[in-house]
N, C-alpha and C. Protein backbone atom coordinates (compact mmCIF):
# COMPACT_ATOMS: atom_id res chain seq x y z
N UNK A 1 16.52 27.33 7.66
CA UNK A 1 15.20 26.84 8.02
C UNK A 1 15.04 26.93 9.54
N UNK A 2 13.86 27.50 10.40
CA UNK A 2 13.51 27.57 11.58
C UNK A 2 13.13 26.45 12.52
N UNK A 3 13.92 26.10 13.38
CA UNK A 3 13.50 24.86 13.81
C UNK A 3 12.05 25.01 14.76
N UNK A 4 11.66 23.72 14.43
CA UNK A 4 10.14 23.77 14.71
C UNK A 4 9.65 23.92 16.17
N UNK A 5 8.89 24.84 17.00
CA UNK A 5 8.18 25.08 18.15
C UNK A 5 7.08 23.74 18.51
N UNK A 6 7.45 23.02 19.33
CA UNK A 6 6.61 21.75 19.18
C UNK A 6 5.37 22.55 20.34
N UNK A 7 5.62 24.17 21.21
CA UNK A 7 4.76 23.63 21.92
C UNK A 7 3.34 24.49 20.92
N UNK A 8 3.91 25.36 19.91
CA UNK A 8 2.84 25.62 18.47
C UNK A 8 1.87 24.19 17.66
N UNK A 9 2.69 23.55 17.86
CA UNK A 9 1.83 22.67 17.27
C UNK A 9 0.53 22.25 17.96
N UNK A 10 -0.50 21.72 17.33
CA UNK A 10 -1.79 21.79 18.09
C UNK A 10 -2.33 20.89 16.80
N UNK A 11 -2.64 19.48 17.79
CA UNK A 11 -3.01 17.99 17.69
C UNK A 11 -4.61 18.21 17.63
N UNK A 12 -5.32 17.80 16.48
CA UNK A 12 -6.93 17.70 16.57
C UNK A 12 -7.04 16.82 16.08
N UNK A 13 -8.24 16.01 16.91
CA UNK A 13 -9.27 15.05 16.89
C UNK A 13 -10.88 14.80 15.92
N UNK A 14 -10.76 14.40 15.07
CA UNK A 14 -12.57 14.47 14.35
C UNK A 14 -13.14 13.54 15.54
N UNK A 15 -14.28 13.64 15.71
CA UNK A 15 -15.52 12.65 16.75
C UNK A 15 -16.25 12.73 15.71
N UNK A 16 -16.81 11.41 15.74
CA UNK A 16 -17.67 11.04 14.46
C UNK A 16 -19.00 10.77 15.55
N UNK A 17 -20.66 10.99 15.25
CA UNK A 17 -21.24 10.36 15.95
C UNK A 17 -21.40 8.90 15.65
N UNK A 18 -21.84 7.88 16.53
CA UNK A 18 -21.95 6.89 16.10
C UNK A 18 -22.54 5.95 15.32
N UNK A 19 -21.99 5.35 14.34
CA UNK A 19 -23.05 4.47 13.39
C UNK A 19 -22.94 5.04 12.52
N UNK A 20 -22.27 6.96 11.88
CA UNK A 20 -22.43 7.73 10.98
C UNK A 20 -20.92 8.36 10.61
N UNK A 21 -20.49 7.92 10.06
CA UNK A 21 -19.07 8.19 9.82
C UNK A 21 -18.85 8.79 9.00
N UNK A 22 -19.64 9.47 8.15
CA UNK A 22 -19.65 10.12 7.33
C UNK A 22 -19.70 11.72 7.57
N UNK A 23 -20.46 11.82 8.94
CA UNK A 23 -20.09 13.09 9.48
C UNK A 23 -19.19 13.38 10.79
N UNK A 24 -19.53 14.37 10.97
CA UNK A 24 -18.47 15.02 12.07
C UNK A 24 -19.48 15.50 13.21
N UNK A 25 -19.24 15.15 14.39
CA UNK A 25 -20.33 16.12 15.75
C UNK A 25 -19.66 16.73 16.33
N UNK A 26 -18.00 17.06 16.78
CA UNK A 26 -17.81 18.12 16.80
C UNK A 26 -15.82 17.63 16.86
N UNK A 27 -15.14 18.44 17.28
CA UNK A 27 -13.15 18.54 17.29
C UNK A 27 -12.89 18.32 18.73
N UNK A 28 -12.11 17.47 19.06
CA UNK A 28 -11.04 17.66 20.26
C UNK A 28 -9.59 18.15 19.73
N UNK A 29 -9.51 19.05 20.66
CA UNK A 29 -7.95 19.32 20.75
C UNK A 29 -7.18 19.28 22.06
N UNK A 30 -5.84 18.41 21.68
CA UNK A 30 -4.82 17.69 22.48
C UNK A 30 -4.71 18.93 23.93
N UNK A 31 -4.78 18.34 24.73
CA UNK A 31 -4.81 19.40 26.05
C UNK A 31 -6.06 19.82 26.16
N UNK A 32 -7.02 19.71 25.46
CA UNK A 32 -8.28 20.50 25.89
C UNK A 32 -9.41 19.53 25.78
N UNK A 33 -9.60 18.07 25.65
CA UNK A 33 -10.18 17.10 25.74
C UNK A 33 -11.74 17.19 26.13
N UNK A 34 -11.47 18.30 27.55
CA UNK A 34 -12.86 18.40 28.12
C UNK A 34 -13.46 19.82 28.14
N UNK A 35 -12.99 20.20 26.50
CA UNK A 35 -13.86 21.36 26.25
C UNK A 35 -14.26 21.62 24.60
N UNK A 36 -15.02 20.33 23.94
CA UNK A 36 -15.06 20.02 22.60
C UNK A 36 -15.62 21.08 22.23
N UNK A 37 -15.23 21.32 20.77
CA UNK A 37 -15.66 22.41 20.29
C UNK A 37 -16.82 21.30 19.03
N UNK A 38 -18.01 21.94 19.09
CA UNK A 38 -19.10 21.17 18.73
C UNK A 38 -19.05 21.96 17.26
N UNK A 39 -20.00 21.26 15.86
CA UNK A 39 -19.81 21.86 15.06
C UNK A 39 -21.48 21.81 14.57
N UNK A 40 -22.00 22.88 13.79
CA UNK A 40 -23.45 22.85 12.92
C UNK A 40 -22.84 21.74 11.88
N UNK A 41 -23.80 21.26 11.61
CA UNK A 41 -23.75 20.03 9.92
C UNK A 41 -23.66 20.71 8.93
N UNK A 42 -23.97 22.03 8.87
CA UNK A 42 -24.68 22.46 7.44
C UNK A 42 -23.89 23.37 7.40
N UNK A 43 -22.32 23.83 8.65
CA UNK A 43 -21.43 25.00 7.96
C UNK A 43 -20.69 25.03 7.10
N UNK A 44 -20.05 25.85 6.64
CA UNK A 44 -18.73 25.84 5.92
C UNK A 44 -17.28 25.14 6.49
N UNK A 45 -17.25 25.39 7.74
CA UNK A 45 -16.33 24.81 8.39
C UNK A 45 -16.23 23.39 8.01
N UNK A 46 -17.46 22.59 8.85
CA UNK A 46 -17.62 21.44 8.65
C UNK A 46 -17.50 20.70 7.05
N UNK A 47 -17.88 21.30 6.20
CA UNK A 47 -17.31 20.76 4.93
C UNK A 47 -15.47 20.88 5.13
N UNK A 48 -14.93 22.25 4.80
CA UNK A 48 -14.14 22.47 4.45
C UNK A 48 -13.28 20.90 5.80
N UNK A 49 -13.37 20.95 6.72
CA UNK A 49 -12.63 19.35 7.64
C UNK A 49 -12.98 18.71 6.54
N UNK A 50 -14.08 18.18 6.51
CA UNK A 50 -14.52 17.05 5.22
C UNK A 50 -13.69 16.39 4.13
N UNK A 51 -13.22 17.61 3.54
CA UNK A 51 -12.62 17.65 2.41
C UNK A 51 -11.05 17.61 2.53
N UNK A 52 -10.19 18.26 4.12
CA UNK A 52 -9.25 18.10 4.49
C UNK A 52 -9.14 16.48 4.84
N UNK A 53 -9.94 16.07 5.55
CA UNK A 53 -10.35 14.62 5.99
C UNK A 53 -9.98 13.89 4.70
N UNK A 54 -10.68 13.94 3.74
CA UNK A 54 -10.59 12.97 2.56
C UNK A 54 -9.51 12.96 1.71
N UNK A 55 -8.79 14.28 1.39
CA UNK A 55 -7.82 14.62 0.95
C UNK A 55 -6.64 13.78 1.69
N UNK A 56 -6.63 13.78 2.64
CA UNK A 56 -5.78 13.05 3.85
C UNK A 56 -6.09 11.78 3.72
N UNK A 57 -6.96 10.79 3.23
CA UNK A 57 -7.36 9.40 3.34
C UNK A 57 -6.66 9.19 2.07
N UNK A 58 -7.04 10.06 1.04
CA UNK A 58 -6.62 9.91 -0.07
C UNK A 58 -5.10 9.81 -0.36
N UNK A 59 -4.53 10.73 0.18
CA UNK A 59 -2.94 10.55 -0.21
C UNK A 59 -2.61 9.46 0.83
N UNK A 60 -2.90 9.11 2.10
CA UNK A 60 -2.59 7.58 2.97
C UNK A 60 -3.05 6.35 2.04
N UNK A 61 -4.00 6.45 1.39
CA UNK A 61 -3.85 5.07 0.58
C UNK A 61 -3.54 5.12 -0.23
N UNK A 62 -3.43 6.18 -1.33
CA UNK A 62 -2.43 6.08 -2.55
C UNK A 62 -0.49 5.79 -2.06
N UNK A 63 -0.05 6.06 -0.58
CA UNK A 63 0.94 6.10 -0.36
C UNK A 63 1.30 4.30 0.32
N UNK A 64 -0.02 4.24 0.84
CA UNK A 64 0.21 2.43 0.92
C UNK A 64 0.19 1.54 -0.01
N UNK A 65 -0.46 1.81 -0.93
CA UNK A 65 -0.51 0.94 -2.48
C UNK A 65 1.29 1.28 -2.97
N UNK A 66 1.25 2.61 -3.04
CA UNK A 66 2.87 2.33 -3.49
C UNK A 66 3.72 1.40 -2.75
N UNK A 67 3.04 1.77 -1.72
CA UNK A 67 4.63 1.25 -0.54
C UNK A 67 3.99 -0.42 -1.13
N UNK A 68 3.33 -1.08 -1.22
CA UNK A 68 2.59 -2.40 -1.24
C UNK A 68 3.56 -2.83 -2.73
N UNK A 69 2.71 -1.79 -3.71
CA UNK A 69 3.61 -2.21 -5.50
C UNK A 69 4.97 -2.40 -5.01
N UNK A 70 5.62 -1.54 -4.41
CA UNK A 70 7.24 -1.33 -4.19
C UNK A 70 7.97 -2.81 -3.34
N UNK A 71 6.94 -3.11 -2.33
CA UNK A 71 7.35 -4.42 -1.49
C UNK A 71 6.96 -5.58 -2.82
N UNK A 72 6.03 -5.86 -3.60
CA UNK A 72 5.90 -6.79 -4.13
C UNK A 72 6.58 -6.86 -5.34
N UNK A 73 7.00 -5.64 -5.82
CA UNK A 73 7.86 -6.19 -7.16
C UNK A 73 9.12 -6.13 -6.48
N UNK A 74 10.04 -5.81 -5.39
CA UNK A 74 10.91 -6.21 -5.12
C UNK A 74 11.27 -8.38 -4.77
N UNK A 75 10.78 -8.66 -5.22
CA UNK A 75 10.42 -9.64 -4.91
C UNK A 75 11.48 -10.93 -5.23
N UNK A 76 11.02 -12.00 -5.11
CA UNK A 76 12.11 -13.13 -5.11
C UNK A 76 12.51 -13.17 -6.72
N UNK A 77 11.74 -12.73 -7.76
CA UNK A 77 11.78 -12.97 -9.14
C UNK A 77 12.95 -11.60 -9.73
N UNK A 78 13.37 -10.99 -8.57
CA UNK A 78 14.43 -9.49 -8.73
C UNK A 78 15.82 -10.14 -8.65
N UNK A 79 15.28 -11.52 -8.33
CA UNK A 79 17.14 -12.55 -8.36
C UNK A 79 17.37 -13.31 -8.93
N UNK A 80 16.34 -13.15 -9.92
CA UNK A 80 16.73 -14.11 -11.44
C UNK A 80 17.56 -13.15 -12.71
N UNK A 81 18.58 -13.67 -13.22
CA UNK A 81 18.81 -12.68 -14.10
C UNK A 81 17.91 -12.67 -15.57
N UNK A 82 17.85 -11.69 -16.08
CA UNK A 82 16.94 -11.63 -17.12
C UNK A 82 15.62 -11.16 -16.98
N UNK A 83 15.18 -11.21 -15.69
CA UNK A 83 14.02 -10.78 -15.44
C UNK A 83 13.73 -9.72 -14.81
N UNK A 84 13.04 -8.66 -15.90
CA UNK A 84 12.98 -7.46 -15.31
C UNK A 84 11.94 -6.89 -14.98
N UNK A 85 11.51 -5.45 -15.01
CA UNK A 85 10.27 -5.38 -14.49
C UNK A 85 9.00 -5.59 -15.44
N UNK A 86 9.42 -5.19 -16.63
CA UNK A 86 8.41 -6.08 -17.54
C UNK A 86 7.77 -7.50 -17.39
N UNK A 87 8.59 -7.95 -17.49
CA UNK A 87 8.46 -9.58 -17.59
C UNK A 87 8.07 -9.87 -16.26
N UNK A 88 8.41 -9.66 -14.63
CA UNK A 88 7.84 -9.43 -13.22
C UNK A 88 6.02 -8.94 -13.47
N UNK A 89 6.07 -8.20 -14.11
CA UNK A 89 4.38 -7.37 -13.83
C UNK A 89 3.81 -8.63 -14.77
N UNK A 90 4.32 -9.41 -15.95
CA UNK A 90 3.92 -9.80 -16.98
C UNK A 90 3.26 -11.17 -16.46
N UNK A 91 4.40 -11.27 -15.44
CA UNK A 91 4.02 -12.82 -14.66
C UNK A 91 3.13 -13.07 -13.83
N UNK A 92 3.31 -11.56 -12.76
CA UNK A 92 2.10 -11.46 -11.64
C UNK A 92 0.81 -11.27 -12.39
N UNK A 93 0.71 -10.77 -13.29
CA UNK A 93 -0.62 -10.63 -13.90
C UNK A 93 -1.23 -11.81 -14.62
N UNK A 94 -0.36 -12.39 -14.93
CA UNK A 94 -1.00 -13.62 -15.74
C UNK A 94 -0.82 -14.80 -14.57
N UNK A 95 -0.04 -14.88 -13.45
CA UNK A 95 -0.36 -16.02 -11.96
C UNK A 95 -0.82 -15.43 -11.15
N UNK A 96 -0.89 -14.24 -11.15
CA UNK A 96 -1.34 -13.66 -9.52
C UNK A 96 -0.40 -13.68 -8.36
N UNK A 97 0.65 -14.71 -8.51
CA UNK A 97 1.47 -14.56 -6.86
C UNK A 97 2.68 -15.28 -7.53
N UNK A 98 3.86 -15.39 -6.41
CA UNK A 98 4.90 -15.90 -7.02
C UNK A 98 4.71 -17.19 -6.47
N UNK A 99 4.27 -17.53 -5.73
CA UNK A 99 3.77 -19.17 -5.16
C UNK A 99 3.24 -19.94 -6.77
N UNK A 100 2.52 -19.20 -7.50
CA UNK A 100 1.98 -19.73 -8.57
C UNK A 100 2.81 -19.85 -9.33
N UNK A 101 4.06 -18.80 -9.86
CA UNK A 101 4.98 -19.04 -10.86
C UNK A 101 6.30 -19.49 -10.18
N UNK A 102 6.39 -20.13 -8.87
CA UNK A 102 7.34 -21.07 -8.49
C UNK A 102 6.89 -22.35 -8.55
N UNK A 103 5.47 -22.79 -8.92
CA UNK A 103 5.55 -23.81 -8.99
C UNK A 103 5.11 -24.15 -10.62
N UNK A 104 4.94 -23.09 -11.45
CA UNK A 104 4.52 -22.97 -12.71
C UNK A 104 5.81 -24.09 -13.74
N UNK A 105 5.89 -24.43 -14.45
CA UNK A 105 6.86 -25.58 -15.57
C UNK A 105 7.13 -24.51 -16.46
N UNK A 106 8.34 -24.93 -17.37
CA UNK A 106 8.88 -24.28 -18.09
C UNK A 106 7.81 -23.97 -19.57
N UNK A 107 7.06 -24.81 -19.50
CA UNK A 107 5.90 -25.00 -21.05
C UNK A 107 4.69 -23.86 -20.23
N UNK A 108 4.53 -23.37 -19.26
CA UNK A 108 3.37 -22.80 -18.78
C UNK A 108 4.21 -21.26 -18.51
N UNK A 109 5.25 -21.07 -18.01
CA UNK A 109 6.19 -19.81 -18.33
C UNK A 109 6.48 -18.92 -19.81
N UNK A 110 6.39 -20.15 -20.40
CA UNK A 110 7.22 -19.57 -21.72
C UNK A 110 6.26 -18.54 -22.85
N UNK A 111 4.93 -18.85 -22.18
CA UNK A 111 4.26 -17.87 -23.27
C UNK A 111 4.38 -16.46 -22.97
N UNK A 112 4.72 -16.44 -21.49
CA UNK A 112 4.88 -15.10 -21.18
C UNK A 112 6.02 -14.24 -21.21
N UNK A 113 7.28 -15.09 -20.91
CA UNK A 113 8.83 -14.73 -20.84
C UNK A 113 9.55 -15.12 -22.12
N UNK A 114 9.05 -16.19 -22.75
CA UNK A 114 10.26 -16.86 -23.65
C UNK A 114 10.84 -18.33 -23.19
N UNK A 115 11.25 -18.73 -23.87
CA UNK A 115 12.10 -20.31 -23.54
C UNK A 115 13.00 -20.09 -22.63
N UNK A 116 14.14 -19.08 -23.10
CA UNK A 116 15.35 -18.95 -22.03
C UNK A 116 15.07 -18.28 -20.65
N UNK A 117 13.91 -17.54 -20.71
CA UNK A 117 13.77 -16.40 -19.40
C UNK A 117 12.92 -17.98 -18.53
N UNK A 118 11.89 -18.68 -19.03
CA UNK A 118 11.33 -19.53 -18.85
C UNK A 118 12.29 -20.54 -17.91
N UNK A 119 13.01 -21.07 -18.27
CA UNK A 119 13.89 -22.00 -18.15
C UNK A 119 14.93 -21.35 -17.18
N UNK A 120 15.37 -20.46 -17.06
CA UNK A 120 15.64 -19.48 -15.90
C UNK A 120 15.47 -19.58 -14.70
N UNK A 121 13.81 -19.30 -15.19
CA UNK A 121 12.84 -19.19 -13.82
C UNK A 121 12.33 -20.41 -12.91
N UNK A 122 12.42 -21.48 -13.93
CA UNK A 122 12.22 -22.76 -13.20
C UNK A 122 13.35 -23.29 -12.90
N UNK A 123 14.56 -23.00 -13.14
CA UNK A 123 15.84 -23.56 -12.44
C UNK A 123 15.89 -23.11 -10.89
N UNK A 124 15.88 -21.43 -10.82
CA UNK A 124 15.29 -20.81 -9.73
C UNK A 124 14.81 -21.56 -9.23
N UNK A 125 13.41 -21.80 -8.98
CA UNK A 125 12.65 -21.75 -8.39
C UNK A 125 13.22 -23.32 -7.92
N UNK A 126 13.35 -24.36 -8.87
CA UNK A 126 13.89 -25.66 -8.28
C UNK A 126 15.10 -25.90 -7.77
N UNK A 127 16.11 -25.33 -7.61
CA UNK A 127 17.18 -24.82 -6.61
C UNK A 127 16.68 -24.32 -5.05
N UNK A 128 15.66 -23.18 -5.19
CA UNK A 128 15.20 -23.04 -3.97
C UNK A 128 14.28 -23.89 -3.66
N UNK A 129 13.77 -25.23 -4.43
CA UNK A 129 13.04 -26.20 -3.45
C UNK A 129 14.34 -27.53 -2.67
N UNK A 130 14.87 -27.20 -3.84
CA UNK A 130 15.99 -28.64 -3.08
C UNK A 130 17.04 -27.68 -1.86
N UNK A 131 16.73 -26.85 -1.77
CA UNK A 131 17.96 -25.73 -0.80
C UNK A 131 16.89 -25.93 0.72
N UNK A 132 15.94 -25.86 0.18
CA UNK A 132 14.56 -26.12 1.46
C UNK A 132 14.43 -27.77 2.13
N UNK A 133 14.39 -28.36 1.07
CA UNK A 133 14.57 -29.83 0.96
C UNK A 133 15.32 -29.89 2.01
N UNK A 134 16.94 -29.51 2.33
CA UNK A 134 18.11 -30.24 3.03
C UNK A 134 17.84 -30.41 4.38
């Protein structure tokens, strides 16, 4: 593999006009700041950025939602035994947060996990209040 020519690479800028973000008024490029290259609304060019533009928004937030799913099911409920990712998605969906199913009782757990996964989870969770407690 060819190692990469950094001084080939060539850094561009969208300028949006203002208030309208939906379009483009013309490109800066890195080193050339004060010689924008302006664009028509209605070219081909200007779509085809458009669509590079969105394509690019698109895979940045599909890649933060993962990274987001990935931070939240790693979560404090990944150190209970018995509880896996089933029963994790099963819980967040039916409390919404783990604040809710740490303070949830073993009779309000159990429809979702079972008696023993239930009873588990509230030992957990009341171990780490008396560990806070000291």
């Amino acid at each position: 593999m060819q190692a990469l020519d950094l001084e080939q690479i060539m850094l561009v800028g969208l300028v949006k006009p203002p208030k309208r973000h939906s379009e483009i008024s013309h490109l800066l490029i890195h080193g050339r700041e004060d010689a924008p290259i302006p664009f028509d609304p209605n070219s081909l060019a200007v779509r085809l950025i458009l669509q590079i533009r969105e394509e690019t928004h698109r895979t940045a937030v599909e890649f933060h939602r993962k990274r987001r799913e990935k931070r939240d099911f790693s979560s404090e409920l990944s150190e209970i035994p018995g509880i896996g990712d089933k029963r994790k998605m099963k819980l967040l969906r039916n409390f919404g947060s783990i604040e809710r199913i740490a303070k949830a009782g073993v009779d309000e757990l159990q429809p979702f996990v079972g008696a023993k996964a239930a009873g588990e989870i509230a030992t957990h969770f009341e171990r780490q209040r008396s560990i806070a407690a000291k």
